[in-house]
Protein backbone atom coordinates (compact mmCIF):
# COMPACT_ATOMS: atom_id res chain seq x y z
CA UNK A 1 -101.86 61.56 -5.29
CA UNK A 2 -101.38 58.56 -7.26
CA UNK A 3 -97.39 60.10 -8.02
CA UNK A 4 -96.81 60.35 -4.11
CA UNK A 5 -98.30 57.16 -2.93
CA UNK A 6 -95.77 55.46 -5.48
CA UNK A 7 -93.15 57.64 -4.29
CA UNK A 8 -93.95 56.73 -0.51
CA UNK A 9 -93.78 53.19 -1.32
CA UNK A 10 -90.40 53.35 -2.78
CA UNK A 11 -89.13 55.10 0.27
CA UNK A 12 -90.83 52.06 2.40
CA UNK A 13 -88.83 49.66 -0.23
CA UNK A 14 -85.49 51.63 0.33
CA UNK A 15 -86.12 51.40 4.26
CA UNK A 16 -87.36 47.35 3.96
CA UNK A 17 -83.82 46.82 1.79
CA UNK A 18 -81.73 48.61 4.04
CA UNK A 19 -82.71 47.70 7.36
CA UNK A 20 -82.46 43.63 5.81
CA UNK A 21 -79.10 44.51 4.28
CA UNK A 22 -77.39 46.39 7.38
CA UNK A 23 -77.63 42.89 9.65
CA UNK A 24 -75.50 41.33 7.45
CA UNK A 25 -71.72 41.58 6.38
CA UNK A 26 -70.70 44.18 8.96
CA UNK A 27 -68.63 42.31 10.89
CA UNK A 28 -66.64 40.38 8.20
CA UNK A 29 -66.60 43.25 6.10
CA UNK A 30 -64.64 45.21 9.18
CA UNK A 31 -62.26 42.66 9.90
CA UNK A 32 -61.52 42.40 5.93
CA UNK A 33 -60.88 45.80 6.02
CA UNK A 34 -58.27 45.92 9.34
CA UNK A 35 -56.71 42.82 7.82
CA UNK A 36 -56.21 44.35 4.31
CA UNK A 37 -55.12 47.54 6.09
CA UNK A 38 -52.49 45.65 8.90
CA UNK A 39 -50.69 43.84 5.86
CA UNK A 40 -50.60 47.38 3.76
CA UNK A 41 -48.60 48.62 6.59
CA UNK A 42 -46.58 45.45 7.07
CA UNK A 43 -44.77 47.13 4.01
CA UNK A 44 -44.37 50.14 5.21
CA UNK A 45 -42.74 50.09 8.93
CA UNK A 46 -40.62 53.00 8.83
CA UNK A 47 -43.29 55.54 7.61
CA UNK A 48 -45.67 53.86 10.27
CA UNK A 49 -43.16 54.67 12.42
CA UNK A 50 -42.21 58.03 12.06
CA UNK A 51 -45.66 58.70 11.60
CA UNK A 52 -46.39 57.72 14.96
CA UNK A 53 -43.91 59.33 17.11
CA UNK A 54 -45.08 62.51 15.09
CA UNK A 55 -48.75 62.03 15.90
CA UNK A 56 -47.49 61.27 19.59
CA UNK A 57 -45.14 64.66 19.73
CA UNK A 58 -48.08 66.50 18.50
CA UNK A 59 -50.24 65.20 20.84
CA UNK A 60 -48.51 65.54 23.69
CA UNK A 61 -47.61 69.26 22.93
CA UNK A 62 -43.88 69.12 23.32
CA UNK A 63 -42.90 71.48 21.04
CA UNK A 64 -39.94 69.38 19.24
CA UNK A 65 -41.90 69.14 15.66
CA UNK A 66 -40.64 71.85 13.44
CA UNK A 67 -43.36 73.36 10.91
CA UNK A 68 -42.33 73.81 7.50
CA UNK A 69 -43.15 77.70 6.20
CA UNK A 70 -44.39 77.78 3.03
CA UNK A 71 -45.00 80.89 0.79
CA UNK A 72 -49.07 80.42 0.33
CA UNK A 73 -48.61 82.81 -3.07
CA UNK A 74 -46.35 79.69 -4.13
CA UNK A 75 -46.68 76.95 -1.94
CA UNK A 76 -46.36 74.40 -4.43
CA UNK A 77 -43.93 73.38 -7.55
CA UNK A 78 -44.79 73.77 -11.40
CA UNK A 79 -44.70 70.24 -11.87
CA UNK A 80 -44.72 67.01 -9.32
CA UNK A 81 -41.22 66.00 -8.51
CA UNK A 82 -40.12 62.40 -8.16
CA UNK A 83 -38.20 63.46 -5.04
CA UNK A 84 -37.50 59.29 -3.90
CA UNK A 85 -37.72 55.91 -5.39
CA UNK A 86 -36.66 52.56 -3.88
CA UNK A 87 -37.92 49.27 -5.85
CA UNK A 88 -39.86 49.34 -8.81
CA UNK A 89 -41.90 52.77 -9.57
CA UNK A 90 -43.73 53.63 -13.06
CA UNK A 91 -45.51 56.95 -14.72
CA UNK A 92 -48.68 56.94 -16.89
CA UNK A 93 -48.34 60.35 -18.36
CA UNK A 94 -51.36 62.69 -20.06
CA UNK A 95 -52.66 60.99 -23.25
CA UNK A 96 -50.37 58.02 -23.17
CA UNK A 97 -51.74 54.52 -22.97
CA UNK A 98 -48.50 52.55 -21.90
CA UNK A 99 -46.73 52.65 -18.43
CA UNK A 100 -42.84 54.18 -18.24
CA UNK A 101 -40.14 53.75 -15.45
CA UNK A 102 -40.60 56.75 -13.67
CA UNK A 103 -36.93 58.27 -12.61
CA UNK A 104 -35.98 59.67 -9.06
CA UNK A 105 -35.10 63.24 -9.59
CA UNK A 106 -37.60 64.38 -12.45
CA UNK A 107 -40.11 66.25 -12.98
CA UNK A 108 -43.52 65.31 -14.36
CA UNK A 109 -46.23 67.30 -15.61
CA UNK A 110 -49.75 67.70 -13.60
CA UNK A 111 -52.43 64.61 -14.71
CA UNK A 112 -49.71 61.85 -14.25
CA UNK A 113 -50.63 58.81 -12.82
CA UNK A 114 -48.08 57.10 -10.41
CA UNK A 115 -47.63 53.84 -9.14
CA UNK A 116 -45.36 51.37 -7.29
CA UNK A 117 -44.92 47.87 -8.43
CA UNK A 118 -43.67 45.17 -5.86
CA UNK A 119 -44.36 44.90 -1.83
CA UNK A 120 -40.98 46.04 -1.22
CA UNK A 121 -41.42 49.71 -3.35
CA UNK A 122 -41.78 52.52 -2.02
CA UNK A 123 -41.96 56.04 -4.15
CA UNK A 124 -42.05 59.92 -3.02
CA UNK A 125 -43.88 62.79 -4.79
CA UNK A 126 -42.97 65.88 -3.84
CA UNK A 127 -45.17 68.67 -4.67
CA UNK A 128 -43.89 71.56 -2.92
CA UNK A 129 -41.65 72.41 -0.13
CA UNK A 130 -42.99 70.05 2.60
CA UNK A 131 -45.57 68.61 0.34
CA UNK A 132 -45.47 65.03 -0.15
CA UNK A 133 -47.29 61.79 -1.13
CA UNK A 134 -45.49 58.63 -0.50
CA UNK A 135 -46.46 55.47 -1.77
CA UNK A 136 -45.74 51.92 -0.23
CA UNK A 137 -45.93 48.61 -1.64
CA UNK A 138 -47.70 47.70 -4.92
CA UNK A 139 -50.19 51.45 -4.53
CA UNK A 140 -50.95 54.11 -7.02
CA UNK A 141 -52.51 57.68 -7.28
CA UNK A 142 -53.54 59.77 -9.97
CA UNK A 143 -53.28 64.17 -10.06
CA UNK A 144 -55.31 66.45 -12.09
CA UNK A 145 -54.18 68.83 -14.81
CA UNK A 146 -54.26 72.23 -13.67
CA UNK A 147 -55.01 75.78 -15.30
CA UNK A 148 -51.51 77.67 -15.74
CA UNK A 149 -50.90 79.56 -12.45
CA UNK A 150 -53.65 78.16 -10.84
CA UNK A 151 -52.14 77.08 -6.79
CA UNK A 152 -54.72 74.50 -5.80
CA UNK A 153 -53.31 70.60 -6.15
CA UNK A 154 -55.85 67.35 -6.33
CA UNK A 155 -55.19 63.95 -6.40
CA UNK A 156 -57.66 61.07 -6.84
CA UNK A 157 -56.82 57.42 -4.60
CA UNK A 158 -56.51 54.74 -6.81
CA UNK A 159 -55.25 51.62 -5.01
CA UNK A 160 -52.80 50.81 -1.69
CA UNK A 161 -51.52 52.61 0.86
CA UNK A 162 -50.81 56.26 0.12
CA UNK A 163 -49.48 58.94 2.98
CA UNK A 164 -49.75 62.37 2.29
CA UNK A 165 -47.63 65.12 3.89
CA UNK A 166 -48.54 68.82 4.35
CA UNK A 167 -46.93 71.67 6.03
CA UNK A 168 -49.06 73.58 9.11
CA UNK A 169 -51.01 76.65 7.93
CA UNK A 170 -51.26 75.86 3.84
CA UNK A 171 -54.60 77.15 3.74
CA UNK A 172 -58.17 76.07 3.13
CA UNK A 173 -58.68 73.84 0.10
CA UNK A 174 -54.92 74.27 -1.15
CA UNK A 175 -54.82 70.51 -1.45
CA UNK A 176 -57.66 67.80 -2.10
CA UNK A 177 -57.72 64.14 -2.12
CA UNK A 178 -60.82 62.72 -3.52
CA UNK A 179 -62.01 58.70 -4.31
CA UNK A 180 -65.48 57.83 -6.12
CA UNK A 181 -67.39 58.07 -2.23
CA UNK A 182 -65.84 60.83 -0.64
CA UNK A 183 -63.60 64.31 -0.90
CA UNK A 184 -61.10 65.40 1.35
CA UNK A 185 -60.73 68.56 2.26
CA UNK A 186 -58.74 71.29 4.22
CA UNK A 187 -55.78 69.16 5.27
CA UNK A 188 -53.36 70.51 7.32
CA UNK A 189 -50.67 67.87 8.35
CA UNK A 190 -50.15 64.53 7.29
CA UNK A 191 -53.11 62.00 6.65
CA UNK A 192 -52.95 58.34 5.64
CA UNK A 193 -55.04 56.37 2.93
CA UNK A 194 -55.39 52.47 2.42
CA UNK A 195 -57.71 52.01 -0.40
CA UNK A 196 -58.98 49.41 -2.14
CA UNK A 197 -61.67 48.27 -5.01
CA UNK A 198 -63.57 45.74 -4.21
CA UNK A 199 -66.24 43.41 -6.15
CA UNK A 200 -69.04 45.93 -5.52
CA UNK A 201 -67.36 48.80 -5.06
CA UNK A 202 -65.06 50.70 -2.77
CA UNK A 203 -63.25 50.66 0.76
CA UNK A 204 -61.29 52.93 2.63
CA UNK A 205 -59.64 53.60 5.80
CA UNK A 206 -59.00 57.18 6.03
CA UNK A 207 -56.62 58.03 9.38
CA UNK A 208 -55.66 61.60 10.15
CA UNK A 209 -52.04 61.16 11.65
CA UNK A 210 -51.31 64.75 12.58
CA UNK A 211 -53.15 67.94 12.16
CA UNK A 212 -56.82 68.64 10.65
CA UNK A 213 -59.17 67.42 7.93
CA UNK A 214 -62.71 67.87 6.76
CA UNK A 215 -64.77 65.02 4.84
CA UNK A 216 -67.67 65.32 2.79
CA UNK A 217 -69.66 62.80 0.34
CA UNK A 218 -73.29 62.44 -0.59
CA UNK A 219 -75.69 62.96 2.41
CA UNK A 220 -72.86 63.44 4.60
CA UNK A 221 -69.92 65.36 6.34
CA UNK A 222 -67.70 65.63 8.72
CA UNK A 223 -66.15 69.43 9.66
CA UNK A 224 -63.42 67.95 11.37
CA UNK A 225 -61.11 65.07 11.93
CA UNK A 226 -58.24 65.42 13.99
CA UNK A 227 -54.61 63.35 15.07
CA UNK A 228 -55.58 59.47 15.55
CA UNK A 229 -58.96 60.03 14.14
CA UNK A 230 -59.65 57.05 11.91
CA UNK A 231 -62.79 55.95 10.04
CA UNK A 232 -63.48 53.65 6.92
CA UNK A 233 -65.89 54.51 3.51
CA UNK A 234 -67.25 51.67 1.60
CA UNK A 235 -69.34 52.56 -1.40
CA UNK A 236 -70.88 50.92 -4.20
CA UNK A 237 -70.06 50.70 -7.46
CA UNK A 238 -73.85 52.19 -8.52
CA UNK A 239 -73.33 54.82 -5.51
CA UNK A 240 -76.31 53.70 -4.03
CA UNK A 241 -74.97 52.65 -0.63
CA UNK A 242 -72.69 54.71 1.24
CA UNK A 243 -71.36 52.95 4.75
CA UNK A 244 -69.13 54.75 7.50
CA UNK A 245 -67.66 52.75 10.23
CA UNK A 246 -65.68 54.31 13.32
CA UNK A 247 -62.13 52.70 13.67
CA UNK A 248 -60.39 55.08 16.19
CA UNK A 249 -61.24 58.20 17.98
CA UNK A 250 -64.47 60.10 18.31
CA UNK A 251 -65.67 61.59 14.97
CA UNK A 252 -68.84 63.92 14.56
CA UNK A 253 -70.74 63.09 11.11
CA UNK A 254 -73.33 65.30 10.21
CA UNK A 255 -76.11 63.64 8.06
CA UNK A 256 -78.73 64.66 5.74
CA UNK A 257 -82.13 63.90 7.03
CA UNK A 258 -83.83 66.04 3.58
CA UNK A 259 -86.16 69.71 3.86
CA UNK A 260 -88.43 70.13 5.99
CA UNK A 261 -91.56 72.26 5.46
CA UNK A 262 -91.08 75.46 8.27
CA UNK A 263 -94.05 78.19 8.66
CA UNK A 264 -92.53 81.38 9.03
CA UNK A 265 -94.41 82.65 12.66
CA UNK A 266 -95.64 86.21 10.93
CA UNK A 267 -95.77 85.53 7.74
CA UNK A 268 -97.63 82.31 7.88
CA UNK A 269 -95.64 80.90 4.93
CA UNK A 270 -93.56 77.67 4.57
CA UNK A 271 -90.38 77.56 3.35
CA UNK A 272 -87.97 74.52 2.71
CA UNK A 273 -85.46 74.04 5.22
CA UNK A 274 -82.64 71.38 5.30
CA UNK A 275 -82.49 69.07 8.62
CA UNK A 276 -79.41 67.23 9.73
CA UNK A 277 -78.70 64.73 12.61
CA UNK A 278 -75.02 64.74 14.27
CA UNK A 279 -74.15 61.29 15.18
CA UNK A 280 -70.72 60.61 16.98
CA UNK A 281 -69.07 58.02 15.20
CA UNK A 282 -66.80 56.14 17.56
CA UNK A 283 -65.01 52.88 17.49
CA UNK A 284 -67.76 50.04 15.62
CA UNK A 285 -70.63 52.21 15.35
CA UNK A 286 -71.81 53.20 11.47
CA UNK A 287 -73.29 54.66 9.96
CA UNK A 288 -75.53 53.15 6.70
CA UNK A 289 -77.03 55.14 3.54
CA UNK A 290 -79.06 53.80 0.93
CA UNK A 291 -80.37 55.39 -1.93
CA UNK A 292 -83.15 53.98 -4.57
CA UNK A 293 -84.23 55.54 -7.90
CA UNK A 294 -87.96 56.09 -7.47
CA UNK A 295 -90.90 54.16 -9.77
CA UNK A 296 -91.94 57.54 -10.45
CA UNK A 297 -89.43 61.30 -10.73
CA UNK A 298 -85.50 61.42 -11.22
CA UNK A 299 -85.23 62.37 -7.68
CA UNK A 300 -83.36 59.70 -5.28
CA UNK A 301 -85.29 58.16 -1.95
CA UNK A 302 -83.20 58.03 0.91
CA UNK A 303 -82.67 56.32 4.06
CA UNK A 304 -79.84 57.39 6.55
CA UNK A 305 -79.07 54.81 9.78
CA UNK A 306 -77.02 54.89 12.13
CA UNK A 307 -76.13 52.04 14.42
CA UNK A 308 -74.34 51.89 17.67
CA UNK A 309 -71.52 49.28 19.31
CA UNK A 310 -74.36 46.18 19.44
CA UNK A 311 -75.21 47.00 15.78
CA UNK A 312 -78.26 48.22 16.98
CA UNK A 313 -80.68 50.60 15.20
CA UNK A 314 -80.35 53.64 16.77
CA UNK A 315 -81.76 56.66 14.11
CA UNK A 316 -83.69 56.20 11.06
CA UNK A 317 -84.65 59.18 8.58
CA UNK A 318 -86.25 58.23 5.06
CA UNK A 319 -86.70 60.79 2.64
CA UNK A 320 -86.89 62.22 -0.80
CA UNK A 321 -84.10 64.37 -2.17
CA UNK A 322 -85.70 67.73 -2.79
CA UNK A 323 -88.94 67.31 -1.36
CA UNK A 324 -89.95 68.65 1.82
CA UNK A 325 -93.21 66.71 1.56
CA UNK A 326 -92.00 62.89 0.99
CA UNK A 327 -89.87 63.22 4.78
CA UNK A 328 -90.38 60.48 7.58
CA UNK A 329 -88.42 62.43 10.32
CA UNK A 330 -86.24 61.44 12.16
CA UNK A 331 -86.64 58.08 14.57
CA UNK A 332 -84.77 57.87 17.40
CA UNK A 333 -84.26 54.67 19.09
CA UNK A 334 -87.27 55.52 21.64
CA UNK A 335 -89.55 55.64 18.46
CA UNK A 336 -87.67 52.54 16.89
CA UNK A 337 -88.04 50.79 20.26
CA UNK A 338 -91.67 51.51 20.51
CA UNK A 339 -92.79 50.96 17.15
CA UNK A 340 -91.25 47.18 17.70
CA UNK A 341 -93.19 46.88 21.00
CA UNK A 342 -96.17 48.03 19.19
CA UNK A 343 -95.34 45.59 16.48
CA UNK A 344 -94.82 42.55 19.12
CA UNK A 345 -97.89 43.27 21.01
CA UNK A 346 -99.86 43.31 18.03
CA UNK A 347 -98.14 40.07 16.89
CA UNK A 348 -99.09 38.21 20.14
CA UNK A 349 -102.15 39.11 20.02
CA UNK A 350 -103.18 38.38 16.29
CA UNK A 351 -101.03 34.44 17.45
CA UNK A 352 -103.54 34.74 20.30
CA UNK A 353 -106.41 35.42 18.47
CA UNK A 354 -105.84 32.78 15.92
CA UNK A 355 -105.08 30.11 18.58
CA UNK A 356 -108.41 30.61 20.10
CA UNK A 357 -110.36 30.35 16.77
CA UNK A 358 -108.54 27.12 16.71
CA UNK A 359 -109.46 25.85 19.86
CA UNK A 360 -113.20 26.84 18.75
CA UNK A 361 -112.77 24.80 15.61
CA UNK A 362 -111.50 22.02 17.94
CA UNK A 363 -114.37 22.08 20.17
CA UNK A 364 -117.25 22.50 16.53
CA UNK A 365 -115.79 18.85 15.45
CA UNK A 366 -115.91 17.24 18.50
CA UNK A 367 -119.48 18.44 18.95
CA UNK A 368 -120.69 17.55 15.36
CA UNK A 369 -118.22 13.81 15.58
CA UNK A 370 -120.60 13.31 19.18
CA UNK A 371 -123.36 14.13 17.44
CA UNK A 372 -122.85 11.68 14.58
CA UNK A 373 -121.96 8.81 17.08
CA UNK A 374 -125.42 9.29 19.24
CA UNK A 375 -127.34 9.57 15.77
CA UNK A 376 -125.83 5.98 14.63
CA UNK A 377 -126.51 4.27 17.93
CA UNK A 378 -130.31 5.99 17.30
CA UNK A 379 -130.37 3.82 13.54
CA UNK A 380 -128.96 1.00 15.55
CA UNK A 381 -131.23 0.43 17.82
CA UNK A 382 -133.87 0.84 15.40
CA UNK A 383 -132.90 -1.82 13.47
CA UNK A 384 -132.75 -3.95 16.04
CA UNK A 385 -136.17 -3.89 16.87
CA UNK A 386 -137.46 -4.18 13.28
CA UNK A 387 -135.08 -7.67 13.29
CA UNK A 388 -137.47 -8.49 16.23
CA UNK A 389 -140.69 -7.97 14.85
């Protein structure tokens, strides 16, 4: 018992710290981001162009984008292909320690890191036929060695602004794009990146420009983001705080609320069942998740938030990961809204309370001061008459 009270009270700890921490810093931290995003793409005009009127054309329906077919039993190259390069562009390869001018029109083995050096660069990776990554201004990305014959690609964000182009139809987890707080998965189209490490951390602005993606990360996923869907990921450096912000469209993110304990009807036994809350992330909602390493047990305590347009608390679930026992439930904002009624009422009247023992203590001294002042005139006028006799 001792174990689970300690456990409870780090859960209360994780909830105290969070709900303190998510007043703060959201709105600077959102304009910082748009700002550091708007002069990424001050560098990159053309692409932001293009990639407009192709996000527009899908959108609208008209027919005039072409898909590129793609052989799924070989969708991709052997080796990356430095298809572009305007400005400054370099290549860390496998094992080496130095950076090399990279060359347009070569070839590079898989777990190269690339990166463009200058504002006015600009670089293009081409992994297959209509497979691209372009980067703009002074951005990088790293890709993972692969087995031989193996058709999956990955690439890890490393800094800038990075657009990556796929053709329609390439299949379920052909191609991956992954960053310390969240994977990328199931693209199909083109998708934009601006990423950036900060003091503490991460940030992100993710934007699907055409097509579909899927998101996951810890206590979290989304199933689907589609054309002009953008959100932004900032995590820490410790991975204890995860934060998801909407920037454009309507995105459902599907959060981890922990097991639940569930008797079977017949049976009469419980079983451990996981619980999730969808919350539509639109335009300056968020989402907030904080994680604490417990006093007692390896296993994480959790609090998910979410938060809507006012940056108001709207759902609150505090849990521990694995156990079905240590689980708060969800709190909607009716419950939130209550328990802070509850929590007023029972402030006013402990302020009430205390002002009226006051007011008694008041009234005790001016009694015992009146009765002090009739028991000198009393000694007074005694003295007075022993002066006369």
């Amino acid at each position: 018992m001792n174990k689970l009270a300690k456990t409870f009270a780090c859960v209360t700890a994780v909830v105290a710290a969070s709900v303190a921490w998510a007043q703060f810093e959201d709105d600077e931290d959102f304009e910082e981001s748009v700002d550091a995003s708007e002069l990424a793409d001050e560098g990159d005009d053309a692409d932001e162009e293009a990639a407009d009127k192709a996000e527009a054309a899908e959108a609208e329906g008209d027919g005039k984008s072409k898909p590129v077919k793609v052989s799924l039993d070989k969708p991709f190259h052997l080796m990356p292909l430095c298809r572009m390069l305007e400005g400054e562009g370099e290549v860390l390869r496998p094992g080496a320690t130095a950076w090399q001018p990279i060359e347009e029109g070569r070839f590079y083995p898989l777990g190269c890191a690339y990166r463009t050096v200058g504002p006015a660069s600009k670089m293009v990776i081409q992994f297959g036929q209509g497979s691209e990554v372009t980067l703009s201004g002074a951005s990088s990305f790293v890709t993972f060695p692969q087995a031989l014959g193996e058709r999956k690609r990955m690439i890890a964000l490393d800094s800038g602004l990075i657009t990556v182009k796929l053709p329609r139809g390439l299949g379920a987890g052909m191609f991956t794009v992954t960053a310390p707080g969240f994977t990328v998965e199931n693209l199909d189209g083109d998708s934009r990146y601006s990423y950036r490490k900060t003091g503490d951390g991460d940030d992100a602005v993710v934007r699907c420009v055409t097509g579909a993606m899927q998101i996951t990360g810890r206590h979290f996923s989304i199933a689907k983001m589609t054309a002009a869907n953008e959100i932004r990921i900032r995590t820490s450096q410790d991975n204890l705080f995860t934060g998801l912000f909407g920037n454009s469209g309507d995105v459902v993110v599907k959060l981890d609320q922990g097991l639940v304990a569930v008797q079977d009807f017949e049976t009469k036994e419980f079983t451990d069942e996981p619980r999730y809350l969808d919350w539509h992330l639109s335009p300056k909602t968020a989402v907030r998740i904080h994680r604490a390493v417990p006093e007692v047990g390896e296993r994480m305590s959790v609090a998910v938030m979410t938060f809507d347009t006012k940056g108001e608390l709207q759902n609150r679930c505090s849990f521990s990961e694995g156990r079905s026992e240590i689980n708060s439930g969800e709190e909607g904002a009716g419950v939130l809204a209550q328990r802070d009624a509850d929590a007023a009422k029972k402030a006013a009247e402990t302020a009430e309370l205390i002002s009226i023992e006051e007011g008694d203590e008041e009234d005790e001294e001016e009694d015992s001061e009146e009765d002090a002042g009739s028991d000198d005139e009393g000694s007074s006028g005694d003295d007075e008459d022993e002066e006369l006799f």
